[in-house]
Protein backbone atom coordinates (compact mmCIF):
# COMPACT_ATOMS: atom_id res chain seq x y z
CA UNK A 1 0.00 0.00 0.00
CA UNK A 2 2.67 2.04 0.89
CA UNK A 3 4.12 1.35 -2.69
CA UNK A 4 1.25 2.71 -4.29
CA UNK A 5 1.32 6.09 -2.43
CA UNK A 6 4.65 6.25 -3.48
CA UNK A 7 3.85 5.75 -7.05
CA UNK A 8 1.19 8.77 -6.60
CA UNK A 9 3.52 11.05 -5.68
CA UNK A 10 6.16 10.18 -8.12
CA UNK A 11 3.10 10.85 -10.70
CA UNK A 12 2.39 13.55 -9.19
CA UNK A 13 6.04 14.85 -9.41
CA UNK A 14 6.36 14.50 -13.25
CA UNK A 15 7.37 18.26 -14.35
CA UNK A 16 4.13 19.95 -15.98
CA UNK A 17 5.13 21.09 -19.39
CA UNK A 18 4.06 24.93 -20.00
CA UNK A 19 1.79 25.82 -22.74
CA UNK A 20 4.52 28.19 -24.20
CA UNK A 21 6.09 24.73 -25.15
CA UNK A 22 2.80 24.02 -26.91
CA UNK A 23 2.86 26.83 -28.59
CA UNK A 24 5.99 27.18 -29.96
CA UNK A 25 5.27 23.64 -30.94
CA UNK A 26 2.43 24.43 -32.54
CA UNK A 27 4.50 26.76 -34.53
CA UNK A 28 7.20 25.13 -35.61
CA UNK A 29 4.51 22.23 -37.34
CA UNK A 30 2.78 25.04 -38.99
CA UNK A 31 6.18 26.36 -40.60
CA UNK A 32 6.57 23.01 -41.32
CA UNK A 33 3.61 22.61 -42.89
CA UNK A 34 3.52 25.60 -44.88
CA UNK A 35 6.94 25.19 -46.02
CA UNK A 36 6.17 21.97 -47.21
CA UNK A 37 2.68 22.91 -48.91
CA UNK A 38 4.34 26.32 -50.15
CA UNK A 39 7.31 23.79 -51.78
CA UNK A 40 4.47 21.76 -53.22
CA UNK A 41 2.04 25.06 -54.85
CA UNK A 42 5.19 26.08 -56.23
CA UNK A 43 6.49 22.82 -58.15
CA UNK A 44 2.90 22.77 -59.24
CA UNK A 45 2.61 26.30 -59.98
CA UNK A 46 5.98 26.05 -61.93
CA UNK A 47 4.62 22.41 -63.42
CA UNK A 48 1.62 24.07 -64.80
CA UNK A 49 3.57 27.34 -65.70
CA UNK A 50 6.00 25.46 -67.86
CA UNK A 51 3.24 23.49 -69.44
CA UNK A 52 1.02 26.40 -70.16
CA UNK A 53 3.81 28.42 -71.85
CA UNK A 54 4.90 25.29 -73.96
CA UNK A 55 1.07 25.12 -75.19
CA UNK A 56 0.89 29.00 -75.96
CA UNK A 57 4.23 28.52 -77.86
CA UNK A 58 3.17 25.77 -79.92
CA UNK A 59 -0.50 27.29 -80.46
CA UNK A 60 1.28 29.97 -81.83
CA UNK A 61 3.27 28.16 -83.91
CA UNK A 62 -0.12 26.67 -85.46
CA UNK A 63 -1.79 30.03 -86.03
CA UNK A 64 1.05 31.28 -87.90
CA UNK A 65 1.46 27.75 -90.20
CA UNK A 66 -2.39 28.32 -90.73
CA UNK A 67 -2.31 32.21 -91.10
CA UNK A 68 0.74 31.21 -93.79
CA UNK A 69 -1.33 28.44 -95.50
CA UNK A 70 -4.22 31.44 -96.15
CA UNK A 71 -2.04 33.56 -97.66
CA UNK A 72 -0.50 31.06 -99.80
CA UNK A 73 -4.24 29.80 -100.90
CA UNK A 74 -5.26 33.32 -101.51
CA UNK A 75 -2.29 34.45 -103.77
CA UNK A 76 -2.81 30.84 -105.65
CA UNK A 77 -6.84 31.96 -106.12
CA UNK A 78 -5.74 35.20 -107.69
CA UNK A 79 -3.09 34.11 -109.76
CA UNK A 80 -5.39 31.86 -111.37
CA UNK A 81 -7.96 34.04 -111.49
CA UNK A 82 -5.28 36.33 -113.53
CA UNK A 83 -4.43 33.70 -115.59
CA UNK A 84 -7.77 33.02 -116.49
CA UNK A 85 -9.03 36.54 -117.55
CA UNK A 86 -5.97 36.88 -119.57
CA UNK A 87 -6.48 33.49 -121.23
CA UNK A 88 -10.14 35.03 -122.02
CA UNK A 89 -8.81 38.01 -123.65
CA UNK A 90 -6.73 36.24 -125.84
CA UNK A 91 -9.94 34.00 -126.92
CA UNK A 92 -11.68 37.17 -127.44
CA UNK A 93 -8.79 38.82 -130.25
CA UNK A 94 -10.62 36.17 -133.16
CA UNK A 95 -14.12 36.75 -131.64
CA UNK A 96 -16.92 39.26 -132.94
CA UNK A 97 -20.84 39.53 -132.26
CA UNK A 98 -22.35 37.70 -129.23
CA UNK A 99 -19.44 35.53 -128.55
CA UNK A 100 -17.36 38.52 -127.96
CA UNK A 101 -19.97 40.02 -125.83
CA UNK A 102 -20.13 36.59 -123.75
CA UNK A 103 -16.51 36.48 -123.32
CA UNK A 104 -16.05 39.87 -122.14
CA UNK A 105 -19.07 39.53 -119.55
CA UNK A 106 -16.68 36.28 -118.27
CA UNK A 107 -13.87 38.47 -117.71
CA UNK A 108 -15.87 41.57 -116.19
CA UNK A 109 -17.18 38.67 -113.66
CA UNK A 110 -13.87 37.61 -113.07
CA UNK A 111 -12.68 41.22 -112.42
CA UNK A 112 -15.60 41.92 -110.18
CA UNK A 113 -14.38 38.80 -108.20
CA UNK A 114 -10.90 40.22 -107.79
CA UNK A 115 -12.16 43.99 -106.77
CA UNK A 116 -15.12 43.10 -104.32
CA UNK A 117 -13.79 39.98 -102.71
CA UNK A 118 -9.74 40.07 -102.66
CA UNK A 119 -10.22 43.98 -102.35
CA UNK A 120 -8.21 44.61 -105.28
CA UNK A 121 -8.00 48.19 -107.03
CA UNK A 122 -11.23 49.30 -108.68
CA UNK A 123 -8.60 50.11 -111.53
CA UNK A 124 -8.65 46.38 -112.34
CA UNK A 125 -12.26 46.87 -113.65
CA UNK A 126 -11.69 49.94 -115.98
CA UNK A 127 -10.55 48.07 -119.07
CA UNK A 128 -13.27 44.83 -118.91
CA UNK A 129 -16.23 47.64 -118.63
CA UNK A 130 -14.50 49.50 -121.58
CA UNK A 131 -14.00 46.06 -123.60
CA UNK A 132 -17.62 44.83 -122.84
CA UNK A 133 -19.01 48.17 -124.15
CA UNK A 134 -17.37 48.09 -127.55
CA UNK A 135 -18.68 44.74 -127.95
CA UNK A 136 -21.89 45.42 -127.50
CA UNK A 137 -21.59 48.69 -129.44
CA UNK A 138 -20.21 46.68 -132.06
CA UNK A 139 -23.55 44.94 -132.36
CA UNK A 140 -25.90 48.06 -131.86
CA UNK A 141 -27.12 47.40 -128.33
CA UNK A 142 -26.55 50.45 -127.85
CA UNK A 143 -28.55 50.44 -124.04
CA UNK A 144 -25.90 48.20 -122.35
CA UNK A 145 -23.21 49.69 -123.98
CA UNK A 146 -24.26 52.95 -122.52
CA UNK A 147 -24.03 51.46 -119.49
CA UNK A 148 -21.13 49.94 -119.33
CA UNK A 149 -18.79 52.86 -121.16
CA UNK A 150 -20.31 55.23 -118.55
CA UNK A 151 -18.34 52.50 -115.90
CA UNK A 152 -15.37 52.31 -117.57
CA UNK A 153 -15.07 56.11 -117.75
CA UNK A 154 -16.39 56.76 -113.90
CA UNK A 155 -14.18 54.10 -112.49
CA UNK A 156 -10.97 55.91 -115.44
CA UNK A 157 -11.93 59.39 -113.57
CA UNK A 158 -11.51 58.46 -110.02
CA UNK A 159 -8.61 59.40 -107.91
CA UNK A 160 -7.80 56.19 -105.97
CA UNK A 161 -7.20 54.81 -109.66
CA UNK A 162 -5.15 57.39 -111.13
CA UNK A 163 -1.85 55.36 -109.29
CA UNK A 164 -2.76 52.69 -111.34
CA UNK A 165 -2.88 51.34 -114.88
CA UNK A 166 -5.83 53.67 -116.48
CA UNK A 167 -7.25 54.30 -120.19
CA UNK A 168 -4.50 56.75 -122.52
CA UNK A 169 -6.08 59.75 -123.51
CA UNK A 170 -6.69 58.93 -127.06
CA UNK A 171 -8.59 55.08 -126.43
CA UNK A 172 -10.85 57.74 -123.25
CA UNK A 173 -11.89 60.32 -126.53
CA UNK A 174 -12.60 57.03 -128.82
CA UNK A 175 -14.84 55.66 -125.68
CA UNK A 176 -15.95 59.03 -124.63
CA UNK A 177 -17.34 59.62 -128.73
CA UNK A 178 -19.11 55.64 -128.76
CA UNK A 179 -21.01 57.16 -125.53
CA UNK A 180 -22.18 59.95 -127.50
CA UNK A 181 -23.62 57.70 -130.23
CA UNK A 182 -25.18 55.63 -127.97
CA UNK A 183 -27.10 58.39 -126.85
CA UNK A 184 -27.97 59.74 -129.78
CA UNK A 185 -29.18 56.19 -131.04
CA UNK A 186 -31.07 56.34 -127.84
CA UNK A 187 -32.77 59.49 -128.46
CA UNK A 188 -31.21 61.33 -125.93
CA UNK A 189 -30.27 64.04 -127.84
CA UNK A 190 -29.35 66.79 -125.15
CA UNK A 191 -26.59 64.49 -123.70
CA UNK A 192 -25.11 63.34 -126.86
CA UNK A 193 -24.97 66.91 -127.91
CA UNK A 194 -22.94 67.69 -125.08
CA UNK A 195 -20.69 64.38 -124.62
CA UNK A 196 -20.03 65.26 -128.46
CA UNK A 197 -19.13 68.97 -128.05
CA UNK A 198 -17.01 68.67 -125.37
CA UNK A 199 -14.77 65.73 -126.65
CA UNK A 200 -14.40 67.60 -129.71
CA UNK A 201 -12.39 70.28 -127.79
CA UNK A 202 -10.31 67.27 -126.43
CA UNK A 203 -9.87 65.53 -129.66
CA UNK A 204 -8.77 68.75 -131.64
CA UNK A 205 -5.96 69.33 -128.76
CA UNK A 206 -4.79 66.03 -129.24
CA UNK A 207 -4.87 65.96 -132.91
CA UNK A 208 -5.38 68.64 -134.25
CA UNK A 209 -8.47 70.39 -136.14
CA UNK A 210 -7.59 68.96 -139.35
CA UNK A 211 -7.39 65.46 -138.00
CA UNK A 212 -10.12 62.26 -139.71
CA UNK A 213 -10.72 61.59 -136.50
CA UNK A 214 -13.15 64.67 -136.37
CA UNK A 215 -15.67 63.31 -138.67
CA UNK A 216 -17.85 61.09 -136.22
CA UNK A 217 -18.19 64.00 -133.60
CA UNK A 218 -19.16 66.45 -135.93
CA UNK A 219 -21.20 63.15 -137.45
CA UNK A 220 -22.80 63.05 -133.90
CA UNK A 221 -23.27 67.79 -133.31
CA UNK A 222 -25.27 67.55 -136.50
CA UNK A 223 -27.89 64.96 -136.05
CA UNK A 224 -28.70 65.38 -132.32
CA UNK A 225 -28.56 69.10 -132.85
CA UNK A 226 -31.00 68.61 -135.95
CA UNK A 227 -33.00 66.50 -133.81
CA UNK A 228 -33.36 69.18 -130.82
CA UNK A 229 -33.96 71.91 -133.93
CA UNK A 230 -31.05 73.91 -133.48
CA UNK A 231 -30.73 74.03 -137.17
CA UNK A 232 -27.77 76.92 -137.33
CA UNK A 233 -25.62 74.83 -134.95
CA UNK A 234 -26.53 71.96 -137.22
CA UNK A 235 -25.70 73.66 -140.28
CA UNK A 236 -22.70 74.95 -139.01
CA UNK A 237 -21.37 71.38 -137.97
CA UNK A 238 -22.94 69.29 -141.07
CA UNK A 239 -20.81 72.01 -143.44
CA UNK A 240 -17.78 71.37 -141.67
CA UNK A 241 -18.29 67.82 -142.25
CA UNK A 242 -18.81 68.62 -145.95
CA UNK A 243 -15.61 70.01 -146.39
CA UNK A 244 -14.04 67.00 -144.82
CA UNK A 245 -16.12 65.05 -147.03
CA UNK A 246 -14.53 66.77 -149.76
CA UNK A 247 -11.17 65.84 -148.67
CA UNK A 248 -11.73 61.64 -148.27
CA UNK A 249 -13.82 61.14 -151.03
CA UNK A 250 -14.43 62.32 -154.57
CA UNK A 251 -16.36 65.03 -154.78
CA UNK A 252 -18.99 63.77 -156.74
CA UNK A 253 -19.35 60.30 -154.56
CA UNK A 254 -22.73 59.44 -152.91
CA UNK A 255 -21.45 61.13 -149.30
CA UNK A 256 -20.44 64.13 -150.87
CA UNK A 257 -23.97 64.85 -152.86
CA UNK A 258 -26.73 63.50 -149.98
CA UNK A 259 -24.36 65.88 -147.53
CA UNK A 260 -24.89 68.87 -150.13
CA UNK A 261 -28.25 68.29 -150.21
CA UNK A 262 -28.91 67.81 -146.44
CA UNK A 263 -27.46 71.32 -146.07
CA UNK A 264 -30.08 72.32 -148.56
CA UNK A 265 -32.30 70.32 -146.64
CA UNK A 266 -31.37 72.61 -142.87
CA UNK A 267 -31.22 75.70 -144.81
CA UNK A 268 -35.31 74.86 -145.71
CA UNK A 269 -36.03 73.86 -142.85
CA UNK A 270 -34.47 76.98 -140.74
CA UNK A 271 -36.84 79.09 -143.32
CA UNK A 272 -33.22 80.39 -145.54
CA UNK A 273 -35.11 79.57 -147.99
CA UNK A 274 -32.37 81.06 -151.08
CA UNK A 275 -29.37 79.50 -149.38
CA UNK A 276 -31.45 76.60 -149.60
CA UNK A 277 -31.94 76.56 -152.87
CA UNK A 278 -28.27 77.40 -153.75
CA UNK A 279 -27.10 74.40 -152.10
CA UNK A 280 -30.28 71.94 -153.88
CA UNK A 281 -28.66 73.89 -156.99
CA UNK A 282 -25.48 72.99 -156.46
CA UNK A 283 -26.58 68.82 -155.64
CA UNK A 284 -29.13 68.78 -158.82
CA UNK A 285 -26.02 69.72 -161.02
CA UNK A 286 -23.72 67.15 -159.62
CA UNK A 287 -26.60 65.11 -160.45
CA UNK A 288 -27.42 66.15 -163.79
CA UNK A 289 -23.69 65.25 -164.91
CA UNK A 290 -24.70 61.39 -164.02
CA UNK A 291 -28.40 62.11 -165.09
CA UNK A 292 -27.62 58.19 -166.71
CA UNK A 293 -27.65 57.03 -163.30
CA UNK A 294 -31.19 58.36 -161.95
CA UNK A 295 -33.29 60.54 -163.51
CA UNK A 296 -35.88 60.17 -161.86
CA UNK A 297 -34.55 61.71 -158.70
CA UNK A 298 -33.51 64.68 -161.06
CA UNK A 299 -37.39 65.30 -161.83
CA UNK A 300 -37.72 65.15 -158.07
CA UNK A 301 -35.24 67.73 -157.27
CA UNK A 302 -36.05 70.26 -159.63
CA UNK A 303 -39.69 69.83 -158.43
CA UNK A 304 -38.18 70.54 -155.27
CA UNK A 305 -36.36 74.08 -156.62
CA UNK A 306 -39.20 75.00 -158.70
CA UNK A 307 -41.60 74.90 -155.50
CA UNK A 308 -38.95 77.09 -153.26
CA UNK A 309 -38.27 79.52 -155.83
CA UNK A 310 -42.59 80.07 -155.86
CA UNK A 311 -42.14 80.03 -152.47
CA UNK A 312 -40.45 83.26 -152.45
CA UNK A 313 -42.47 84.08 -155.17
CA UNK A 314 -39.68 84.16 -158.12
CA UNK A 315 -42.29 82.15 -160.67
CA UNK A 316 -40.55 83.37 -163.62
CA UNK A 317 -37.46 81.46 -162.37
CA UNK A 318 -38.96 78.36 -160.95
CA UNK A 319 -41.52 78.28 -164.27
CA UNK A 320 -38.20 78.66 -166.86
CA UNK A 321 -36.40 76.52 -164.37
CA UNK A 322 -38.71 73.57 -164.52
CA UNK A 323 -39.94 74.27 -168.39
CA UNK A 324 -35.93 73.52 -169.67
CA UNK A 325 -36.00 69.90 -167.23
CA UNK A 326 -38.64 69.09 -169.01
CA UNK A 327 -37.39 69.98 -171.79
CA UNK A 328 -34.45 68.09 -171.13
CA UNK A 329 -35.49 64.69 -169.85
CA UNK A 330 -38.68 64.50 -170.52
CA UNK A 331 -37.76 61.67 -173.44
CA UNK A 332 -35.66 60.24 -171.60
CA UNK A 333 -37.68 58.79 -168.55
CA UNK A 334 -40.23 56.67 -168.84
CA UNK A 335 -42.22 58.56 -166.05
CA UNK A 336 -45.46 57.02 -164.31
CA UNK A 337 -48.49 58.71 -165.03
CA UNK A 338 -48.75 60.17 -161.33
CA UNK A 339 -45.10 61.39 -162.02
CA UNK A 340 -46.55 63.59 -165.48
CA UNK A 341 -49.46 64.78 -163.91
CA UNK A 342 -47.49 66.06 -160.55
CA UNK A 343 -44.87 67.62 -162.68
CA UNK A 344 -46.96 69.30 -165.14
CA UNK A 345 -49.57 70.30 -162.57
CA UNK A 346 -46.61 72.29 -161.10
CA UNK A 347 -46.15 74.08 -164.10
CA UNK A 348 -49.59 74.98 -163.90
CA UNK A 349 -49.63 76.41 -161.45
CA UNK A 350 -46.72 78.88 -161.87
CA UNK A 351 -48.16 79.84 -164.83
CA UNK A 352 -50.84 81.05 -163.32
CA UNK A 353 -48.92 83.29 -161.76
CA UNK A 354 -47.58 84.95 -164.90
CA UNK A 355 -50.30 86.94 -166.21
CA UNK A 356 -49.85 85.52 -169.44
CA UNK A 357 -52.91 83.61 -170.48
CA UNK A 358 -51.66 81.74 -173.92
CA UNK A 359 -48.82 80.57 -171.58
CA UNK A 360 -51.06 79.33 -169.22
CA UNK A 361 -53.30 78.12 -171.57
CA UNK A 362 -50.88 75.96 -173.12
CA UNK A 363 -49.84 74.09 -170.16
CA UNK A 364 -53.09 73.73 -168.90
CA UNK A 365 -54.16 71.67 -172.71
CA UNK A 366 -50.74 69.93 -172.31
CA UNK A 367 -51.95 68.91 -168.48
CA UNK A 368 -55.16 67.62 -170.38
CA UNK A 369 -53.32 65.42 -172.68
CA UNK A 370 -52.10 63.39 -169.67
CA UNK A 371 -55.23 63.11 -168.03
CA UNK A 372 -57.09 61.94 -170.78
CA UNK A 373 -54.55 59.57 -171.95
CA UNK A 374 -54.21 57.90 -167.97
CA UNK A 375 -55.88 55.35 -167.54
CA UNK A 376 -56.05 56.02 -163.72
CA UNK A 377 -57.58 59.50 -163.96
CA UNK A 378 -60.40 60.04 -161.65
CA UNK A 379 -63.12 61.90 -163.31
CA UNK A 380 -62.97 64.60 -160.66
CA UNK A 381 -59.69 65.91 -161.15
CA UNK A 382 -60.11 66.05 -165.06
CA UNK A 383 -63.16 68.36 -164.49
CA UNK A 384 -60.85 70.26 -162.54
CA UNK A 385 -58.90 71.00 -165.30
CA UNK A 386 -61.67 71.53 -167.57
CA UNK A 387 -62.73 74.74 -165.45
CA UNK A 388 -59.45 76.10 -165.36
CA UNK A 389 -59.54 75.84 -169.13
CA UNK A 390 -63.13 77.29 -169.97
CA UNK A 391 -62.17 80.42 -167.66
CA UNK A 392 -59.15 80.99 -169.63
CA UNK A 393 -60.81 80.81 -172.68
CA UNK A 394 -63.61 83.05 -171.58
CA UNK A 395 -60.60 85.55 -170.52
CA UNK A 396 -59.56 85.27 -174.51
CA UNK A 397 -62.75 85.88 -175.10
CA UNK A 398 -62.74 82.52 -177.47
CA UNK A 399 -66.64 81.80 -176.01
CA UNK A 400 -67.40 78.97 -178.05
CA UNK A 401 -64.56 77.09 -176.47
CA UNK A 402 -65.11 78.29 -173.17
CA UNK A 403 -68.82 76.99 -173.33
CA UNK A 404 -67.25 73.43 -174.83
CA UNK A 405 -65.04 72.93 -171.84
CA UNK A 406 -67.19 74.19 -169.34
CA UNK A 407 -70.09 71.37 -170.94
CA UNK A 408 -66.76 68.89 -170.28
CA UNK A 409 -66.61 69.89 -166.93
CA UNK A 410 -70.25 69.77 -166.04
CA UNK A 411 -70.46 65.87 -167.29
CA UNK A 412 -67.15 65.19 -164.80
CA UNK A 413 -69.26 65.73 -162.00
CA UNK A 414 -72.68 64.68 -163.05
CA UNK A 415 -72.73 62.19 -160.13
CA UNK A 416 -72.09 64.76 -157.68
CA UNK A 417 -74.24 64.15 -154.79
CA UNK A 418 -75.51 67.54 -153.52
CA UNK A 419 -75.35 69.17 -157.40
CA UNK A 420 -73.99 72.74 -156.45
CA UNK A 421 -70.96 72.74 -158.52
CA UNK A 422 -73.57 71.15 -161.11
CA UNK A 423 -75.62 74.28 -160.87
CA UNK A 424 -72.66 76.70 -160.34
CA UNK A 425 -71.19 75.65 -163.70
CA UNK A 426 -74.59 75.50 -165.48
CA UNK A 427 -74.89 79.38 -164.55
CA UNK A 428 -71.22 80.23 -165.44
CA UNK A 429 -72.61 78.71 -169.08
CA UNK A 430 -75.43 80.91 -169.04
CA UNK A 431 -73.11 83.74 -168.46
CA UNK A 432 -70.64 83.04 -171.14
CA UNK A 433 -73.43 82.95 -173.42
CA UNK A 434 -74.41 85.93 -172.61
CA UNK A 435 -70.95 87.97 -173.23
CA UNK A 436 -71.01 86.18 -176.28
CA UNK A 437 -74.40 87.33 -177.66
CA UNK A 438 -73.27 90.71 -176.24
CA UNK A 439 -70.05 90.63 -178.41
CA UNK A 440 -72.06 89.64 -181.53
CA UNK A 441 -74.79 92.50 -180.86
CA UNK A 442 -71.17 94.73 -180.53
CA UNK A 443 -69.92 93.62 -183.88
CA UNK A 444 -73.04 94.39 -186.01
CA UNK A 445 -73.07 97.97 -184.31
């Protein structure tokens, strides 16, 4: 028993350890511990660091073997698209008419391709617009060439192009003249006027006033200024053109003579009614030394004089005018029967104007003979003449022959409907008897 007390108080002797101890224990293990943990995060953190940086390295290395590859594949789309317009514009040198036009709308595609999805120059479109508009000029649709010239020269103008490859100043006047054609083919008169007047400027500074290359745009001035009735600025233009004309081609060829006579034609129409007339004088002569060739349009033209020069009232010089062509030619043409009557008819009627009654007499009995003799003479007409005829008789005071004709007339138009010229001729015979009983009662006094 005596043992175990002893025991107690050796227990009860053990030293009692302080909680500083503890604590400083406690301490140390956390250092520990976070040493240890720390040494772990950072051979992870380095672990993941080093595998991270490895995969950005090698991702890079992938965007730039892809961002490489694109460029290769888009140079290697363009180059063939190069090669292919160029292989289509050497197909189109030996092609004319719709297959041109087909090509040249394969190449514009092409070109379109290279400007609006590789974002290449607009420049590269200049020449397939220009191209595709001659060939469809070439075949007189004249709409779409319109069109696309108007491209080709918009997309020619533009600054951002001027760096590159754009039309020479001679093939931008050629264009710039093709779009005034269209337009005046089109009807648009105004515009091709003004297209035309101001590349003339441009094409005289490049080659000069005298140069062939005028022709077309003073081609172009005179019709649409003809067409908008500005007939001095279309006389002015179409005699210019005349005396080019007169320098290509003989001066008696076919463009020579319908240019003379278009003049003529302006003159008339702008009321100069004796420059007209010179100028239809001057065509009808040209024409009279190959009279062989067409005659016919001879009798035409001098019908043409002889009715201007009564215009102004000169009869005695469209009458003497018309009397010597017929004169001349009439044996030689075999002229229709409406072709005597018109002529001779015209004669008529400047003779009227003479104050000569055997003169007008005359024609009027030779202006019979072709009525009577035509078959196609309408019985109206003929009695027409007749009347003319009895009143100049009655003027001669021949009454017997008056009274004749005037009996003619009245049977022309005995199935008048209403019967008032019937009764107005029946009284004029009535009155020539008369002044002929009168003059026979004179004579015996």
């Amino acid at each position: 028993m005596n043992n175990n007390k002893e025991k107690e108080k050796e227990e009860i002797n053990i030293p009692k350890i302080s909680q500083e101890f503890f604590e400083e224990n406690n301490n140390f293990n956390n250092n520990i511990d976070n040493n240890v943990n720390n040494d772990i995060n950072n051979e992870y953190d380095n672990n993941y660091n080093s595998t991270s940086n490895r995969n950005i390295k090698e991702d890079n290395i992938n965007y730039l073997e892809i961002s490489s590859s694109d460029d290769f594949l888009e140079k290697s789309l363009i180059t063939e698209l190069k090669q292919t317009i160029n292989q289509l514009e050497q197909q189109c040198e030996n092609k004319v008419g719709e297959s041109a036009v087909e090509e040249r709308c394969r190449i514009l595609s092409y070109s379109i391709v290279l400007v609006d999805v590789y974002k290449k120059p607009k420049a590269n479109l200049i020449y397939p617009y220009a191209k595709l508009a001659e060939a469809y000029y070439d075949i007189k649709y004249y709409e779409q060439a319109k069109e696309h010239f108007e491209n080709a020269i918009k997309y020619n103008s533009e600054k951002e192009n001027n760096q590159y490859q754009t039309l020479p100043e001679d093939y931008l006047i050629k264009l710039t003249i093709k779009l005034s054609r269209c337009n005046l083919e089109l009807k648009q008169y105004q515009t091709a006027l003004l297209l035309a007047l101001r590349v003339l400027n441009e094409n005289i500074k490049l080659f000069g006033e005298n140069d062939v290359s005028n022709v077309d745009i003073y081609d172009i001035i005179y019709h649409s200024a003809k067409s908008l009735k500005k007939y001095p600025e279309a006389i002015e233009h179409l005699k210019i053109l005349n005396n080019y004309y007169n320098q290509i081609y003989d001066e008696k060829s076919d463009k020579c003579l319908k240019t003379k006579k278009e003049i003529a034609h302006l003159y008339e129409l702008n009321g100069q009614i004796e420059e007209a007339i010179n100028y239809y004088l001057a065509y009808f002569n040209f024409l009279e030394e190959i009279k062989s060739q067409n005659i016919k349009e001879i009798f035409d033209m001098a019908k043409k004089i002889g009715g201007l020069y009564a215009e102004i009232k000169k009869y005695k010089e469209s009458y003497d005018f018309l009397k010597k062509i017929d004169k001349d030619y009439n044996n030689g043409y075999n002229r229709t029967d409406k072709e005597k009557y018109d002529f001779q008819n015209l004669i008529c009627t400047l003779a009227s104007f003479l104050k000569d009654n055997d003169i007008y007499l005359d024609e009027l009995l030779k202006l019979e003979k072709i009525l009577v003799e035509s078959k196609k003479t309408k019985e109206i007409i003929l009695g027409k003449n007749y009347l003319n005829i009895a009143h100049v008789y009655k003027l001669k005071n021949d009454y017997d022959k008056s009274i004749e004709y005037y009996m003619k007339a009245r049977n022309c138009f005995k199935n008048e409907t209403d019967g008032k010229l019937w009764n107005k001729i029946n009284e004029a015979i009535k009155a020539v008897k008369k002044e002929k009983i009168n003059q026979e009662i004179s004579k015996i006094k």
